[in-house]
Protein backbone atom coordinates (compact mmCIF):
# COMPACT_ATOMS: atom_id res chain seq x y z
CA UNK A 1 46.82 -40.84 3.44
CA UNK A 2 45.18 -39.64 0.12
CA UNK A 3 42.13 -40.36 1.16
CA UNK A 4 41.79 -38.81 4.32
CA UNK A 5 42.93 -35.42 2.38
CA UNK A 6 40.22 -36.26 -0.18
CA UNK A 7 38.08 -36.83 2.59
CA UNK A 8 38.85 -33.82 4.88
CA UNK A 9 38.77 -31.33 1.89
CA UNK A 10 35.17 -32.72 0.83
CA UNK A 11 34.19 -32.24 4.82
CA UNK A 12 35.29 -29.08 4.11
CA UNK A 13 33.59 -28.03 1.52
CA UNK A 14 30.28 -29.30 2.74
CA UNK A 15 30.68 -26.95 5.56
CA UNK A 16 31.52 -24.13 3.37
CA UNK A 17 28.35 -24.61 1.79
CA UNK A 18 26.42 -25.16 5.00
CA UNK A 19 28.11 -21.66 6.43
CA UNK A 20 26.91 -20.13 3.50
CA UNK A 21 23.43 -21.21 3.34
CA UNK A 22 23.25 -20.12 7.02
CA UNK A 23 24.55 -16.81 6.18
CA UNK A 24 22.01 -16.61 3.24
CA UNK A 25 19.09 -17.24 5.42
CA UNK A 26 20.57 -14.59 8.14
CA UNK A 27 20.48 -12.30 5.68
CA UNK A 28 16.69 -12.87 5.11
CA UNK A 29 15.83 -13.08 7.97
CA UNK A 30 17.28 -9.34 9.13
CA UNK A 31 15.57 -8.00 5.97
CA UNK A 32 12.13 -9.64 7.15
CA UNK A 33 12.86 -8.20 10.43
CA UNK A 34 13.66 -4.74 9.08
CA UNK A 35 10.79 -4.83 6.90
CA UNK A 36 8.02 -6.17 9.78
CA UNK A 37 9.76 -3.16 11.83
CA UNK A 38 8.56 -0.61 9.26
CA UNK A 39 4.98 -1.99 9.32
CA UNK A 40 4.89 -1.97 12.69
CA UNK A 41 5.97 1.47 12.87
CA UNK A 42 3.28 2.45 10.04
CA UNK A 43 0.90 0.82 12.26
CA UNK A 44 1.78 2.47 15.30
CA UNK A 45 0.93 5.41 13.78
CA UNK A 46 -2.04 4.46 12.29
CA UNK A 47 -3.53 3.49 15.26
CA UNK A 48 -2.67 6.64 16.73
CA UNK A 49 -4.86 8.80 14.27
CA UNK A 50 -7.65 5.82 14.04
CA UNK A 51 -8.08 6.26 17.72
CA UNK A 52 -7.57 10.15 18.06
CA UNK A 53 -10.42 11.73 20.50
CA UNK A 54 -11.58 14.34 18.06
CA UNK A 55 -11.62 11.93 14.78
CA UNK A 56 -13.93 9.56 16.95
CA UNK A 57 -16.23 12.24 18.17
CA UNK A 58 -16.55 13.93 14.48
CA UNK A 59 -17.43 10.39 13.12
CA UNK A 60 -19.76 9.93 15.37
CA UNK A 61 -21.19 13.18 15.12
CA UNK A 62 -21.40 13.58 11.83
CA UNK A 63 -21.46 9.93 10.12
CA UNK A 64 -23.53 8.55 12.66
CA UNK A 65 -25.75 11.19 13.58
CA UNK A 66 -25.11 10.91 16.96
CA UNK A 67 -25.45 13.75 19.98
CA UNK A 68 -24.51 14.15 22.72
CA UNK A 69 -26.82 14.01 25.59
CA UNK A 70 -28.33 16.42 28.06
CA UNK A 71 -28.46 15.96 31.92
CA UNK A 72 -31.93 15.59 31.88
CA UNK A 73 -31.98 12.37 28.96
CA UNK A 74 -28.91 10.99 31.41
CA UNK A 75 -30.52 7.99 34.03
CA UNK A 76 -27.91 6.76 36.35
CA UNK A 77 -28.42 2.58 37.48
CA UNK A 78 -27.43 2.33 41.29
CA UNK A 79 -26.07 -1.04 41.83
């Protein structure tokens, strides 16, 4: 009978410890998650101004040395 109390309370313990490593790694995990959320979110909005109409055109303009072109330097390709 001692034994299967000695037994049952080191069962028990083991999954004490095995609750609270899973807990542990919960815990990391949501604050991964939470953290991966922000970048996204930082991303989102970087790639919102990176890809803003104006931005491109005044790089392109201005950087680049680009113009824009005329009707007459336009040549349309009929299939």
């Amino acid at each position: 009978m001692l034994g299967l109390i000695l037994l049952s309370s080191i069962i028990r313990c083991i999954i004490v410890q095995c609750n609270r490593s899973a807990y542990r790694d919960l815990q990391y995990s949501r604050q991964v998650y939470h953290e991966l959320q922000i970048e996204h979110d930082q991303l989102l909005l970087e790639y919102g101004t990176l890809s803003n109409c104006q931005r491109i055109e005044k790089i392109a303009t201005e950087t680049l040395d680009m113009l824009f072109a005329n009707t007459q330097q336009i040549t349309f390709i009929k299939p």
